[in-house]
C-alpha atoms as a PDB file:
ATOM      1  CA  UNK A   1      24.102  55.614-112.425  1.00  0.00           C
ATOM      2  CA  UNK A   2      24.337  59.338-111.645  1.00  0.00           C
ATOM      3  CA  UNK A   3      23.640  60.726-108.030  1.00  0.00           C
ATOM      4  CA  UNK A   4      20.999  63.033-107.706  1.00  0.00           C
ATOM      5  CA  UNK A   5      20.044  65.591-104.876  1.00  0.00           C
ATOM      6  CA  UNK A   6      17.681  64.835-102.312  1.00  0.00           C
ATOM      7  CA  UNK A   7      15.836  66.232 -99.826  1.00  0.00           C
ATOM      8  CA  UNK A   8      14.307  64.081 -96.805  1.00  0.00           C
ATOM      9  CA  UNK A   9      12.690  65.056 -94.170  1.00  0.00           C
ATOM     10  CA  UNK A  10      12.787  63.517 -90.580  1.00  0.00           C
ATOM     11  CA  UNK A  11      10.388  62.276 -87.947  1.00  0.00           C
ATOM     12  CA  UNK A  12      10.710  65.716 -86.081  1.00  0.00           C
ATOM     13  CA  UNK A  13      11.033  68.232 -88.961  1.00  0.00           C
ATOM     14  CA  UNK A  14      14.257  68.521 -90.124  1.00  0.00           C
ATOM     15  CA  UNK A  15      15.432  68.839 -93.422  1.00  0.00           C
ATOM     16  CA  UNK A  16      18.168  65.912 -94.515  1.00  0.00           C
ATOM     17  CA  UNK A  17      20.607  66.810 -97.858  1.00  0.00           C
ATOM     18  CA  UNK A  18      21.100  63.792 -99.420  1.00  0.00           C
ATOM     19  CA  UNK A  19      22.812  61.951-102.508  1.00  0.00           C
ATOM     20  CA  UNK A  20      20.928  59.066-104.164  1.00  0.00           C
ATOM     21  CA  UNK A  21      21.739  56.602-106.834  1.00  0.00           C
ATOM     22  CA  UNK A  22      19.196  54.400-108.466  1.00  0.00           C
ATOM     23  CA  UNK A  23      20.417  51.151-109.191  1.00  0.00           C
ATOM     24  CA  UNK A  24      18.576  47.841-110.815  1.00  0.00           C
ATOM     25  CA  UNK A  25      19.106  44.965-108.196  1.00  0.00           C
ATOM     26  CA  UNK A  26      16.313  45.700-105.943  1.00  0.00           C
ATOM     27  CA  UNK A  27      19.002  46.378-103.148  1.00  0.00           C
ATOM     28  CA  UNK A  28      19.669  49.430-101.198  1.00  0.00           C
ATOM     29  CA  UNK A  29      21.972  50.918 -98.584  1.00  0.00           C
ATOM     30  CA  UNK A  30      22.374  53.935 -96.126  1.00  0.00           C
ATOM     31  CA  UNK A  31      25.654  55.158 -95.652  1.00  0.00           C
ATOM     32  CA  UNK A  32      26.607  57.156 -92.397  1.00  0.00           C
ATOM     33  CA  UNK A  33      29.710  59.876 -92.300  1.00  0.00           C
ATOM     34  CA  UNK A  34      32.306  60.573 -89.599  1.00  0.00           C
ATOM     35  CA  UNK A  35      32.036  63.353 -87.201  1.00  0.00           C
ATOM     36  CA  UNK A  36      30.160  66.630 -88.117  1.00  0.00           C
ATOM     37  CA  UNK A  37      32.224  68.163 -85.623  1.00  0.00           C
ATOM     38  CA  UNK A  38      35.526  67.171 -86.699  1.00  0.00           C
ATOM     39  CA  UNK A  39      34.612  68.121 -90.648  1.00  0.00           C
ATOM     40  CA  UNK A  40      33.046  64.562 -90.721  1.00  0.00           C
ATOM     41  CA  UNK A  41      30.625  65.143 -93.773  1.00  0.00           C
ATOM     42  CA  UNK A  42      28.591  62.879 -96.845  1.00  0.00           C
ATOM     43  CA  UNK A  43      31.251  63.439 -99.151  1.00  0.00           C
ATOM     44  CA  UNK A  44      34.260  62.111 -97.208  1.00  0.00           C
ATOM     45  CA  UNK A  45      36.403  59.326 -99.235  1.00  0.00           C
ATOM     46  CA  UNK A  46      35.513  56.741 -97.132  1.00  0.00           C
ATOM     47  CA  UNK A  47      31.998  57.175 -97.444  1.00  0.00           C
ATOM     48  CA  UNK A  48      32.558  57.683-101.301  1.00  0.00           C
ATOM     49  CA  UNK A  49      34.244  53.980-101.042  1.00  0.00           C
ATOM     50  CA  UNK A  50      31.672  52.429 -99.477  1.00  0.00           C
ATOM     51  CA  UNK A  51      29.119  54.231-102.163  1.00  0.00           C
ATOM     52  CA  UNK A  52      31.339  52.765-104.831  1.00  0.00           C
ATOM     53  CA  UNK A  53      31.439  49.544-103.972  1.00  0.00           C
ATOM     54  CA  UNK A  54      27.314  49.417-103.322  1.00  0.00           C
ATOM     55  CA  UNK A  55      27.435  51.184-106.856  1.00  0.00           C
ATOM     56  CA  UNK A  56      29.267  48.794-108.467  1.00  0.00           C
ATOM     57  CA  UNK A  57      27.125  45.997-108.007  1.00  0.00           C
ATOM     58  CA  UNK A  58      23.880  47.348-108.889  1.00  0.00           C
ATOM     59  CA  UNK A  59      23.109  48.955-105.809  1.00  0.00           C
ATOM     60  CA  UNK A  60      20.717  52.031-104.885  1.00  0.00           C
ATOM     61  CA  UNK A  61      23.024  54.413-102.532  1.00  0.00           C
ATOM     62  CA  UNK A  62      21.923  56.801-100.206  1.00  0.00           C
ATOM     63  CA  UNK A  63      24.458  58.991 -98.478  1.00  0.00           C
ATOM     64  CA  UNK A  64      23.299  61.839 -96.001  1.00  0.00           C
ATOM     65  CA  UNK A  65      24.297  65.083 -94.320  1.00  0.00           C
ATOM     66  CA  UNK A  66      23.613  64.446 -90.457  1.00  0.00           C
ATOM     67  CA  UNK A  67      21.777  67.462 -89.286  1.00  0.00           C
ATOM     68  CA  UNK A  68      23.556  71.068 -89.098  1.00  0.00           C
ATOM     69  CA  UNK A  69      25.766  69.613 -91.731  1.00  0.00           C
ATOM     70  CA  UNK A  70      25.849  71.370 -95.608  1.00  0.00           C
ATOM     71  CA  UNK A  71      22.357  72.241 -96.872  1.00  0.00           C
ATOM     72  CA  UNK A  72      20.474  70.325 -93.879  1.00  0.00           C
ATOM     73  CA  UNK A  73      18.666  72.302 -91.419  1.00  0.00           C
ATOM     74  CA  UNK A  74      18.987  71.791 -87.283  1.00  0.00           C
ATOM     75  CA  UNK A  75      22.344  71.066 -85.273  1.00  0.00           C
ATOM     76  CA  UNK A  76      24.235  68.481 -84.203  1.00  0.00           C
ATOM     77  CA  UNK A  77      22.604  66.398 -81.268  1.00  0.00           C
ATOM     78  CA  UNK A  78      25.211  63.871 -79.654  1.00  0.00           C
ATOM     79  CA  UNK A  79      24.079  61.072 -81.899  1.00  0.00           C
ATOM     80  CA  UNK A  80      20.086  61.752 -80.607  1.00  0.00           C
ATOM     81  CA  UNK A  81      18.953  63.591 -83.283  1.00  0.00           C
ATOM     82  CA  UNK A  82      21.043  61.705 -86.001  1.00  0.00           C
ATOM     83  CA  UNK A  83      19.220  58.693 -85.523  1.00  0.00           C
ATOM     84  CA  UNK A  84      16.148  60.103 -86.642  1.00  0.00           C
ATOM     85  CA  UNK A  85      18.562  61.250 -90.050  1.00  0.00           C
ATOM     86  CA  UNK A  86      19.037  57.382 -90.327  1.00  0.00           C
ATOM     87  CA  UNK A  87      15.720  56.372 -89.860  1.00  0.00           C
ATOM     88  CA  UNK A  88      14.277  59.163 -92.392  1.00  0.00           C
ATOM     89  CA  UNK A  89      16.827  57.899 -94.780  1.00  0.00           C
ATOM     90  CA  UNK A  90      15.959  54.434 -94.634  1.00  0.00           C
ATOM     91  CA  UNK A  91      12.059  54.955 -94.870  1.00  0.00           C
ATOM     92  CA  UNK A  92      12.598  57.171 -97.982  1.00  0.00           C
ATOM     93  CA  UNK A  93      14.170  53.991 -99.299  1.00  0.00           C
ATOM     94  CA  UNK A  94      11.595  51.625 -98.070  1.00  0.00           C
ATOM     95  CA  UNK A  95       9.422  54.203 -99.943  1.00  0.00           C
ATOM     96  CA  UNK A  96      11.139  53.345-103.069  1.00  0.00           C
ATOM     97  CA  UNK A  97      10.646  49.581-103.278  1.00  0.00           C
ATOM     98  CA  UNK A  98      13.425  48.356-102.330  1.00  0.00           C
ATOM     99  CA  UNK A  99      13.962  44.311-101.198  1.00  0.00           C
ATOM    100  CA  UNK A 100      16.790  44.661 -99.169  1.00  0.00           C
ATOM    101  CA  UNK A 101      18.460  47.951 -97.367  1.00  0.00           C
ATOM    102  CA  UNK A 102      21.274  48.033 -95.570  1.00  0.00           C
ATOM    103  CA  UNK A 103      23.001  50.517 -93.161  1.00  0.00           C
ATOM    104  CA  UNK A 104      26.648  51.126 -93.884  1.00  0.00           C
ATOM    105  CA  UNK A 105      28.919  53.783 -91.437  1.00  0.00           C
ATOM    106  CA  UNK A 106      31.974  54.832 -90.875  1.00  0.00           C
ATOM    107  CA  UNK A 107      33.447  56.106 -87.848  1.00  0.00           C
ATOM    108  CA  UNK A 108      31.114  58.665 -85.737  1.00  0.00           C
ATOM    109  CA  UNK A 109      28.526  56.829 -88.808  1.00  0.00           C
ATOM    110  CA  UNK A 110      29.443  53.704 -87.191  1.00  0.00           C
ATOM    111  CA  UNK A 111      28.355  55.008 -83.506  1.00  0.00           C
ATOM    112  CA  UNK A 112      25.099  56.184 -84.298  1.00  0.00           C
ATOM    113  CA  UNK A 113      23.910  52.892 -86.089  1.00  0.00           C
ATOM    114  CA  UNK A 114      25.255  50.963 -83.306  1.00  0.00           C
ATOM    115  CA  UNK A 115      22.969  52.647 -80.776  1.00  0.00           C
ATOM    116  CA  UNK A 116      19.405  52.175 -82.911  1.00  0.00           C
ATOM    117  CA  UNK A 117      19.337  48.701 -84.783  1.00  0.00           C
ATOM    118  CA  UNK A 118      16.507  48.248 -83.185  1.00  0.00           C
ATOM    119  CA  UNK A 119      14.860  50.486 -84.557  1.00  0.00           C
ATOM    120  CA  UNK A 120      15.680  49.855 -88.247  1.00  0.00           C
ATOM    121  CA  UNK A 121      15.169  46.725 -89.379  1.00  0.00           C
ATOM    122  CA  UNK A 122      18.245  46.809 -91.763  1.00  0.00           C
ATOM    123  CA  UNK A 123      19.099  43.473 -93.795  1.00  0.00           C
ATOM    124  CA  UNK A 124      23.059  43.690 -92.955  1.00  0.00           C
ATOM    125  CA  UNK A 125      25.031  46.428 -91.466  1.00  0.00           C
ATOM    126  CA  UNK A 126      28.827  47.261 -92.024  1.00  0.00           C
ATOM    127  CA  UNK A 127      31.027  48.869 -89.461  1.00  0.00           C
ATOM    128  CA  UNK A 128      34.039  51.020 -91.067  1.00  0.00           C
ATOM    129  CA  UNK A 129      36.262  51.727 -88.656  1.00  0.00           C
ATOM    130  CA  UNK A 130      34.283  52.036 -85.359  1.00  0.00           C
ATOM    131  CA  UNK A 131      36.072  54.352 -82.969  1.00  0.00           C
ATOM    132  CA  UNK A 132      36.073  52.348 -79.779  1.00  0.00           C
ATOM    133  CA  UNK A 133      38.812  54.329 -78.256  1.00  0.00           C
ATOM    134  CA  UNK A 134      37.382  57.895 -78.588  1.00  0.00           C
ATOM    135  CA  UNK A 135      33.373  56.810 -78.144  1.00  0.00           C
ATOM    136  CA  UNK A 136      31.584  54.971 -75.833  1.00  0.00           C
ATOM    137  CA  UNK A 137      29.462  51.775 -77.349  1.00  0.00           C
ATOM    138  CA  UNK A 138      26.927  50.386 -74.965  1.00  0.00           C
ATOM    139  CA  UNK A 139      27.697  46.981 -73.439  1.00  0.00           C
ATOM    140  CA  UNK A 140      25.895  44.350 -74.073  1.00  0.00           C
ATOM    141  CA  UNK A 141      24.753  46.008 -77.380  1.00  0.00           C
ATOM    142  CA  UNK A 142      23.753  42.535 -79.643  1.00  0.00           C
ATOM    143  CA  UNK A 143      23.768  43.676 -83.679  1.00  0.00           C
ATOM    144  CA  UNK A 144      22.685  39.923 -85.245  1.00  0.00           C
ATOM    145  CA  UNK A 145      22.507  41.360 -88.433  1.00  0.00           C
ATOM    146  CA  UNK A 146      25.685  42.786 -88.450  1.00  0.00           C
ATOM    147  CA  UNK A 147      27.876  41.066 -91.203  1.00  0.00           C
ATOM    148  CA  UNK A 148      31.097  43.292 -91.476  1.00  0.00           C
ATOM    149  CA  UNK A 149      33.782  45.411 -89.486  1.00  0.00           C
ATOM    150  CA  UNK A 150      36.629  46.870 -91.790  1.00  0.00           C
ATOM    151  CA  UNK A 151      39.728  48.787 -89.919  1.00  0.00           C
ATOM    152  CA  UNK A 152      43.479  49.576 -90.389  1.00  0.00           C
ATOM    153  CA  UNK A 153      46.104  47.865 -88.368  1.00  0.00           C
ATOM    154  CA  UNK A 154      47.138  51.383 -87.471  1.00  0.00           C
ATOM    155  CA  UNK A 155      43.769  52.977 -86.360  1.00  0.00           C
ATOM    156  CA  UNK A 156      44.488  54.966 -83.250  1.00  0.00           C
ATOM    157  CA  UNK A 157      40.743  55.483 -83.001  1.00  0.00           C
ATOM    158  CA  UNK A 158      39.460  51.756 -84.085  1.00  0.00           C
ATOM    159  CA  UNK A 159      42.392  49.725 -83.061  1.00  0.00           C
ATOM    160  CA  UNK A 160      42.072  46.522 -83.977  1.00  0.00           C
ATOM    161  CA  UNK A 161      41.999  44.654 -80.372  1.00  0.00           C
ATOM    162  CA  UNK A 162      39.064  47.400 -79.096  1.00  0.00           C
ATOM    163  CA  UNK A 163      37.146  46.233 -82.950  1.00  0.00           C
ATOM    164  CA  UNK A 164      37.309  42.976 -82.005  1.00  0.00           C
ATOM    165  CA  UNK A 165      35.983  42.929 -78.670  1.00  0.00           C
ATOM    166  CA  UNK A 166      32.977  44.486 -80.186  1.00  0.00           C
ATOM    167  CA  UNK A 167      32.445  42.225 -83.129  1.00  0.00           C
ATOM    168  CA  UNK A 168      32.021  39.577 -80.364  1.00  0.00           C
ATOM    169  CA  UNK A 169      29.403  41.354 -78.637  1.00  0.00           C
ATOM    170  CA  UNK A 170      27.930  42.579 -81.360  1.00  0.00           C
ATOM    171  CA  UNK A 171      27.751  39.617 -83.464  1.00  0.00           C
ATOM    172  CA  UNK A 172      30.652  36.845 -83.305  1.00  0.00           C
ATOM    173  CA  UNK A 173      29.334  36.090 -86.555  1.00  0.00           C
ATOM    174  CA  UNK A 174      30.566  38.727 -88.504  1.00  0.00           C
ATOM    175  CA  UNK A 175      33.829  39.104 -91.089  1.00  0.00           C
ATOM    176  CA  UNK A 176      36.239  41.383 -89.231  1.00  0.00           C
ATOM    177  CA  UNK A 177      38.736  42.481 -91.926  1.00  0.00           C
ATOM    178  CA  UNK A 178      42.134  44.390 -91.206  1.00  0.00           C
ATOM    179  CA  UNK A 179      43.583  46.464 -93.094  1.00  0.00           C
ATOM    180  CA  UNK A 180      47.938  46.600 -92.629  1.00  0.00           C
ATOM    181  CA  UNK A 181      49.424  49.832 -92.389  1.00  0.00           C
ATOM    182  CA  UNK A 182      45.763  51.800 -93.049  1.00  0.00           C
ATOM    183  CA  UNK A 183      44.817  54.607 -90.412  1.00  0.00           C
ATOM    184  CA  UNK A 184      41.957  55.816 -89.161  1.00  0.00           C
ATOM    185  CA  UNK A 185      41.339  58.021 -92.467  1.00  0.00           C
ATOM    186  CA  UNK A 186      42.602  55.281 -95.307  1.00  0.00           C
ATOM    187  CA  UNK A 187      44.983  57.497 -96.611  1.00  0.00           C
ATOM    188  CA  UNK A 188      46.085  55.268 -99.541  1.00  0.00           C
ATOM    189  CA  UNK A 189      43.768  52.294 -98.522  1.00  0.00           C
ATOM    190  CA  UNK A 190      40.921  52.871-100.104  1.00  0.00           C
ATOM    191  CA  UNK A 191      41.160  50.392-102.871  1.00  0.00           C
ATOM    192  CA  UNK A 192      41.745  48.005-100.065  1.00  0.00           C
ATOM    193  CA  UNK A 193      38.781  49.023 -98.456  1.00  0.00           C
ATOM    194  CA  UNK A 194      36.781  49.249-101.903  1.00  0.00           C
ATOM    195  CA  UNK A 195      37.561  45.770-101.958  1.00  0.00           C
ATOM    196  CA  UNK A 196      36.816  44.303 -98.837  1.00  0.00           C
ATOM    197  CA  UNK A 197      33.061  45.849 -99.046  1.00  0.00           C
ATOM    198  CA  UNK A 198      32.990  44.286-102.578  1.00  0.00           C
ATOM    199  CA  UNK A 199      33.303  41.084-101.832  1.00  0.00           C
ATOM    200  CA  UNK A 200      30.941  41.218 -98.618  1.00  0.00           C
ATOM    201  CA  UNK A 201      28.040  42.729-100.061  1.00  0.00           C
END
């Protein structure tokens, strides 16, 4: 299942640069990168991770440049604007037949998706690392179809304690999985992380 280019285009005109892989089960998923302003882009390892493990079971994959990142057009807008990126990126899925889509993020990924699940009626959503102690996530903020949060036991940005306190408001529901010894970047966690996703998608 190769990735192939893509171009979407949002709500209010803007261009999207995406990566999509066609797979057979009838299931999709959105993936979300870190910050565009800290080099955050589609093609970070994490997001790659989460791609693989979607991948490996049969899953379509969409990753996305947020706007003003790579080849798509506009600027960064606080997390405004990037909602529309995840909405456009879902539809074009929707578009494509899919049964189920999903919204996987990771870090600043993470932030945006919390702030609009209302507005995409996703079948599950993952949290990777949600940076609860360098970004503000609205109280009160319920996410029933939330199913995972993933972080490292030595996240300075998603410590553990802060991940947990949102799990429970999100959805008390969900797995929370931690991660020993893995920072906020997974340097030499990823196959721990691969296989967290595996087994939870």
């Amino acid at each position: 299942m190769a990735e192939n280019p893509i171009d979407v285009t949002t709500e209010d005109g803007i261009t999207i640069e995406g990566l999509l892989s066609d797979g057979t089960s009838g299931h999709g998923v959105v993936i979300t990168h870190p910050h565009p302003l800290y080099g955050g882009d589609m093609r970070n390892i994490v997001v790659e991770t989460i791609m693989n493990a979607y991948r490996a079971k049969g899953h379509t994959t969409l990753r996305f440049n947020f706007r003003g990142v790579g080849r798509s057009s506009g600027s960064h807008d606080d997390g405004c604007g990037e909602q529309e990126d995840v909405i456009a990126a879902y539809k074009f899925l929707k578009e494509k037949g899919l049964q189920k889509i999903d919204l996987a993020g990771y870090s600043f990924g993470t932030w945006v998706i919390a702030q609009m699940t209302d507005r995409v009626p996703a079948d599950a959503v993952i949290m990777v690392s949600p940076p609860a102690a360098m970004m503000a996530f609205d109280d009160g903020n319920a996410i029933p179809n939330m199913t995972l949060a993933v972080t490292g036991s030595a996240d300075e940005f998603a410590p553990p304690d802060l991940v947990k306190q949102l799990v429970l408001q999100w959805n008390p529901k969900a797995a929370v999985k931690i991660i020993s010894g893995a920072d906020h970047f997974f340097f030499g966690s990823t196959d721990k992380l691969y296989e967290i996703i595996i087994k939870n998608i």
